[in-house]
C-alpha atoms as a PDB file:
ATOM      1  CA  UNK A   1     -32.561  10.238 -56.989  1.00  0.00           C
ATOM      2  CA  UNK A   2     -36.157   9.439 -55.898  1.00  0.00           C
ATOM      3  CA  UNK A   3     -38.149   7.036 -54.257  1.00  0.00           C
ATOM      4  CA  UNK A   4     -41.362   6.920 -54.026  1.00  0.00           C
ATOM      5  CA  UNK A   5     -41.495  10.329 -55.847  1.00  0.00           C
ATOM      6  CA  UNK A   6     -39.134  12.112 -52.742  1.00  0.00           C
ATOM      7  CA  UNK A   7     -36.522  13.375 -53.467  1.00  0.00           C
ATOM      8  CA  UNK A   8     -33.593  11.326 -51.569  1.00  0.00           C
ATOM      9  CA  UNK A   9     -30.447  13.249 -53.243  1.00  0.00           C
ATOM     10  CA  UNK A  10     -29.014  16.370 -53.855  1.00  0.00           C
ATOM     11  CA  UNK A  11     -26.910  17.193 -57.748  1.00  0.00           C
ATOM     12  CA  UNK A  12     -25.242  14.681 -59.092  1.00  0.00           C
ATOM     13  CA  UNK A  13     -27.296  11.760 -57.385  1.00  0.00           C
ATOM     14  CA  UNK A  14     -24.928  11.928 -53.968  1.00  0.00           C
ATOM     15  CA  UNK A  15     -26.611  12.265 -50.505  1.00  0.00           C
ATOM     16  CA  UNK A  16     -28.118  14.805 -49.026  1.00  0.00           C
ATOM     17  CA  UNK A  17     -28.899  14.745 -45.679  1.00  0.00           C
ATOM     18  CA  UNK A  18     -31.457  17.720 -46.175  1.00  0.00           C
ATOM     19  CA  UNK A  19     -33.746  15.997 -47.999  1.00  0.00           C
ATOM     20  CA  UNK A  20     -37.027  14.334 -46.486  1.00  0.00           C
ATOM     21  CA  UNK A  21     -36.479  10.647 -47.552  1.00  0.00           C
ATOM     22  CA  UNK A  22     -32.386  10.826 -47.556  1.00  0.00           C
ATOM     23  CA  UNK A  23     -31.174   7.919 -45.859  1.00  0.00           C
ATOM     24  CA  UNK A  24     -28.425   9.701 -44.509  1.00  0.00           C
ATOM     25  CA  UNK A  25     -30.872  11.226 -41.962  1.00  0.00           C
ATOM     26  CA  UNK A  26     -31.225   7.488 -39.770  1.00  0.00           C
ATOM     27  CA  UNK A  27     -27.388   7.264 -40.279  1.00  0.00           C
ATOM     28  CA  UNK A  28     -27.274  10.207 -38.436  1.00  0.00           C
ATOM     29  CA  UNK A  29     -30.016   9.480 -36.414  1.00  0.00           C
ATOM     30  CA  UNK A  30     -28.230   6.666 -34.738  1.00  0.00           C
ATOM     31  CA  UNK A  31     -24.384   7.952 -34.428  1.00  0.00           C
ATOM     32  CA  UNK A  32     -25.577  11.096 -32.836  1.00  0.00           C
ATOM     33  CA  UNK A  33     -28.522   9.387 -30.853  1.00  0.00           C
ATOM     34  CA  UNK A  34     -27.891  10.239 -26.746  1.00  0.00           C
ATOM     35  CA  UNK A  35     -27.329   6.432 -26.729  1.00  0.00           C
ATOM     36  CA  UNK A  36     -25.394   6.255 -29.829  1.00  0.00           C
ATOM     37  CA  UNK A  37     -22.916   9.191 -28.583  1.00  0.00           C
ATOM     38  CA  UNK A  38     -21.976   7.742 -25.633  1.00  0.00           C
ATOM     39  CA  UNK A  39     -21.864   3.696 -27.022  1.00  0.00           C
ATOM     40  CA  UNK A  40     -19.311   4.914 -29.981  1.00  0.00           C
ATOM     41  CA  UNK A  41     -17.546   6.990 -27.211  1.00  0.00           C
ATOM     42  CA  UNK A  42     -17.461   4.154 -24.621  1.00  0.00           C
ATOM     43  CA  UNK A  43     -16.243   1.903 -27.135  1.00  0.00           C
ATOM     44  CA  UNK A  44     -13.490   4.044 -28.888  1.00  0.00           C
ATOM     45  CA  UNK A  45     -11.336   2.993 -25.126  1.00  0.00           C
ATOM     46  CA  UNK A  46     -11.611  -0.561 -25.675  1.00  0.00           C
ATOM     47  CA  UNK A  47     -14.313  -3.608 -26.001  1.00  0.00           C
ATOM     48  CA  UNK A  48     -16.793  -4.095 -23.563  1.00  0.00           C
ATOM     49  CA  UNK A  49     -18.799  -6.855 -22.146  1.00  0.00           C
ATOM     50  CA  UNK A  50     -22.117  -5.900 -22.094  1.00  0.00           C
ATOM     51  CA  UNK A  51     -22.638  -5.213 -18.090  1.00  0.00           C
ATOM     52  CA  UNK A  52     -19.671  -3.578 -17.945  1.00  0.00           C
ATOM     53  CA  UNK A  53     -20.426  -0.987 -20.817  1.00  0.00           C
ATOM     54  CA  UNK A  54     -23.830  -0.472 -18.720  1.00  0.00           C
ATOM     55  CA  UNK A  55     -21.747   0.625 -15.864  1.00  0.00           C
ATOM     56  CA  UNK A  56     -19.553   2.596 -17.630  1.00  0.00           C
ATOM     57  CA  UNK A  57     -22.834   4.268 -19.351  1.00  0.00           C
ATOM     58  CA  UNK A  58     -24.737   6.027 -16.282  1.00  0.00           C
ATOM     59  CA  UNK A  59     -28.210   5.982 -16.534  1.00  0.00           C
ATOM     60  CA  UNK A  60     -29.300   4.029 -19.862  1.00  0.00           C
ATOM     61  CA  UNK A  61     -31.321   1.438 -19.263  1.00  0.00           C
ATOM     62  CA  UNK A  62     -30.447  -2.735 -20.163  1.00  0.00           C
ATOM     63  CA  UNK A  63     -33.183  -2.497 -23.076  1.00  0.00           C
ATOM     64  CA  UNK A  64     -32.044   0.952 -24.454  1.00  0.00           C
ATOM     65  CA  UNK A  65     -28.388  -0.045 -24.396  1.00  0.00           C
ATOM     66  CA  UNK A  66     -29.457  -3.704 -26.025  1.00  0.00           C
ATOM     67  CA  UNK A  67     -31.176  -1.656 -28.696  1.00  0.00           C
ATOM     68  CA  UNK A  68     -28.776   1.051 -29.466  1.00  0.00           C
ATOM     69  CA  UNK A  69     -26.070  -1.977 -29.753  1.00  0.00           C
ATOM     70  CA  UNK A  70     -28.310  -3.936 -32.138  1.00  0.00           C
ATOM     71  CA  UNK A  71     -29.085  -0.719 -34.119  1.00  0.00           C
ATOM     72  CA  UNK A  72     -25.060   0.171 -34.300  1.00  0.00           C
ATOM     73  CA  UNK A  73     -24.161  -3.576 -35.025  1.00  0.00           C
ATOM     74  CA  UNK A  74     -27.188  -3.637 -37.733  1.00  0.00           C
ATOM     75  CA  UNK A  75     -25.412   0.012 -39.045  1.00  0.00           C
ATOM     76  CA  UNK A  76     -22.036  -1.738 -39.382  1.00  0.00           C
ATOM     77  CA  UNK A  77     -20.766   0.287 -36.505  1.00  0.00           C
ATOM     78  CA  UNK A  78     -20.391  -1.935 -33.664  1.00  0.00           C
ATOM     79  CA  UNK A  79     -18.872  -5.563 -34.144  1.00  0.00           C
ATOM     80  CA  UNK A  80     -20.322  -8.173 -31.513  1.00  0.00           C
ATOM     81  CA  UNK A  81     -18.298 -11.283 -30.829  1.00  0.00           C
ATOM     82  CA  UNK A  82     -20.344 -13.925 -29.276  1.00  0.00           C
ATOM     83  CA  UNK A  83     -17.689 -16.725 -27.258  1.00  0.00           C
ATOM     84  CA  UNK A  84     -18.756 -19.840 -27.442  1.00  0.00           C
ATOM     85  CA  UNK A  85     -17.843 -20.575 -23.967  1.00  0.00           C
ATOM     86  CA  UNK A  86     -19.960 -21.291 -20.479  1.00  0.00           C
ATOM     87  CA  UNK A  87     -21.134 -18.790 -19.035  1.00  0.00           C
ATOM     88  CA  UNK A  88     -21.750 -17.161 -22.649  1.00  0.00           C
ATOM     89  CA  UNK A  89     -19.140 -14.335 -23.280  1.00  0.00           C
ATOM     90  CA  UNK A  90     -20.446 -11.368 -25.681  1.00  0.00           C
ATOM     91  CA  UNK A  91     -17.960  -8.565 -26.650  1.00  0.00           C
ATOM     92  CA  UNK A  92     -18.604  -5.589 -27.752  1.00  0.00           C
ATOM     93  CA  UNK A  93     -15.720  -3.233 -30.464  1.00  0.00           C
ATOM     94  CA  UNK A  94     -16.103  -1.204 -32.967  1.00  0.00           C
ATOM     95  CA  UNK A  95     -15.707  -1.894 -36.439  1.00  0.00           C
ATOM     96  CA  UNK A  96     -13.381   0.383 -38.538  1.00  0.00           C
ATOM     97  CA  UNK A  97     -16.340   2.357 -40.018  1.00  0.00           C
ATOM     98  CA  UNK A  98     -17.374   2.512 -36.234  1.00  0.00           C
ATOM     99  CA  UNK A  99     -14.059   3.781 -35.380  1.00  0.00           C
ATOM    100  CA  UNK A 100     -14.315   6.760 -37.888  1.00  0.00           C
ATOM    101  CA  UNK A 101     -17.870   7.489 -36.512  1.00  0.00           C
ATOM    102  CA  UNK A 102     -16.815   7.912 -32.946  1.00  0.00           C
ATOM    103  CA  UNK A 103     -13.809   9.901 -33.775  1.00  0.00           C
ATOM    104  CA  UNK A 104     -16.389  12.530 -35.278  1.00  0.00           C
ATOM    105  CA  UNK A 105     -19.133  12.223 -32.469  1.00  0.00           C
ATOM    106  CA  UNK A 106     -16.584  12.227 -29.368  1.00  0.00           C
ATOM    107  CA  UNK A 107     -15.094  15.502 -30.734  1.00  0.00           C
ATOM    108  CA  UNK A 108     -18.891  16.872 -30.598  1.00  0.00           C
ATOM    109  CA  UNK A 109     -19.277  15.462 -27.063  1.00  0.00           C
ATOM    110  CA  UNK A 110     -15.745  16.552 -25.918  1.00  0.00           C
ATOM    111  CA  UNK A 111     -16.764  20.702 -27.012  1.00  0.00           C
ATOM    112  CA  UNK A 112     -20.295  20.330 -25.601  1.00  0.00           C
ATOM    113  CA  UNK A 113     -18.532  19.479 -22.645  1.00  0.00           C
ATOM    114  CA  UNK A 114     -16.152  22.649 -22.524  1.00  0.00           C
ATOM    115  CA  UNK A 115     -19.320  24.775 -23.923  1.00  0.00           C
ATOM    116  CA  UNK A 116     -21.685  24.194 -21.010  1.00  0.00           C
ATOM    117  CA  UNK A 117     -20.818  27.348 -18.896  1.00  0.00           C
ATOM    118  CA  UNK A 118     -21.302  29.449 -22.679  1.00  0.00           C
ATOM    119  CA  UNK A 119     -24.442  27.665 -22.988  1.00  0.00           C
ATOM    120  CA  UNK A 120     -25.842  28.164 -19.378  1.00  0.00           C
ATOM    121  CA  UNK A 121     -24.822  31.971 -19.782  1.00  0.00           C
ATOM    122  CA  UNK A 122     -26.935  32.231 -23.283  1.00  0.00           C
ATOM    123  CA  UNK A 123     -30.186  30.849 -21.532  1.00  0.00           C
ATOM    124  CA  UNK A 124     -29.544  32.555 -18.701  1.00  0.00           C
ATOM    125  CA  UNK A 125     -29.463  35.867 -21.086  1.00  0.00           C
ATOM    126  CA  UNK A 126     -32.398  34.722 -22.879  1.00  0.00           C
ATOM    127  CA  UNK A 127     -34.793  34.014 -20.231  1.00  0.00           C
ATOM    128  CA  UNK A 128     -34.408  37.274 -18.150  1.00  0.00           C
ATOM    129  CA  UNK A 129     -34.867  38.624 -21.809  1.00  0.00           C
ATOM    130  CA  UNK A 130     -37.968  36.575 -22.211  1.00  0.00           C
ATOM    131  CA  UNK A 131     -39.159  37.287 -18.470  1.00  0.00           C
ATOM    132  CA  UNK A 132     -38.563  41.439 -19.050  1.00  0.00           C
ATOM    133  CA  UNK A 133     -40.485  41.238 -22.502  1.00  0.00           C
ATOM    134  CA  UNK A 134     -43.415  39.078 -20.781  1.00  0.00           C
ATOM    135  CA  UNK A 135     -43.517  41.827 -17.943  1.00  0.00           C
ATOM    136  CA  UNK A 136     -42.902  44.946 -20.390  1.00  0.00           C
ATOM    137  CA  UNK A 137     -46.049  43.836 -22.565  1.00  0.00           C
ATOM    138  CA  UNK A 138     -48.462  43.072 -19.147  1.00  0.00           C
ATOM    139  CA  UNK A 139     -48.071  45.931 -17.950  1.00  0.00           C
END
């Protein structure tokens, strides 16, 4: 398929996330945001209020987590139910195509989780590799 004259699709007219203009590339874009990770992730527990999914989200800010929310609502990820009570309750869940997302995304998080002491050992390797080359060639 194109668009614009880009190509958007692979054979056969299906996806393909490795072309320029696919729009499989903001799909994945937003599930495997930093945000996005940790919002499916959060969520796959149980429903949050917003504050509370704040708290249990170190570290992103009120207007990142009210965007990355809006863009995984917008996505069809996250389902927002809005009580029409006083003080206003919002809850956020995720949607059944949400669910299937974070199942993918928290098996990513969960091994880059056990892989951190592999990965600290590799660029450990690699920069006394780097620093022996720079000092090699100076000399």
């Amino acid at each position: 398929m194109e668009v614009s004259g880009k190509v958007v699709s692979g054979p056969g007219g299906k996806p393909d996330v490795n072309q320029p203009m696919c729009p499989s590339r903001l799909v994945l874009e937003h599930v495997t945001s930093r945000w996005g990770v940790l919002v499916l992730a959060a969520l796959m527990e149980r429903s949050y209020r917003f504050s509370e999914l704040r708290r249990r989200i170190g570290g992103v800010s009120e207007k990142m987590l009210a965007q990355t929310l809006q863009t995984l609502e917008r996505d069809g990820f996250v389902h927002r139910d809005a009580k029409p009570v006083i003080p206003p309750r919002v809850d956020y869940s995720l949607s059944d195509l949400g669910v299937e997302a974070a199942r993918q995304v928290w098996e990513l998080a969960r091994w880059s989780e056990r892989q951190v002491a592999a990965v600290d050992d590799a660029r450990a390797r690699y920069d006394e590799a780097r620093r022996e080359s720079a000092t090699g060639s100076s000399q």
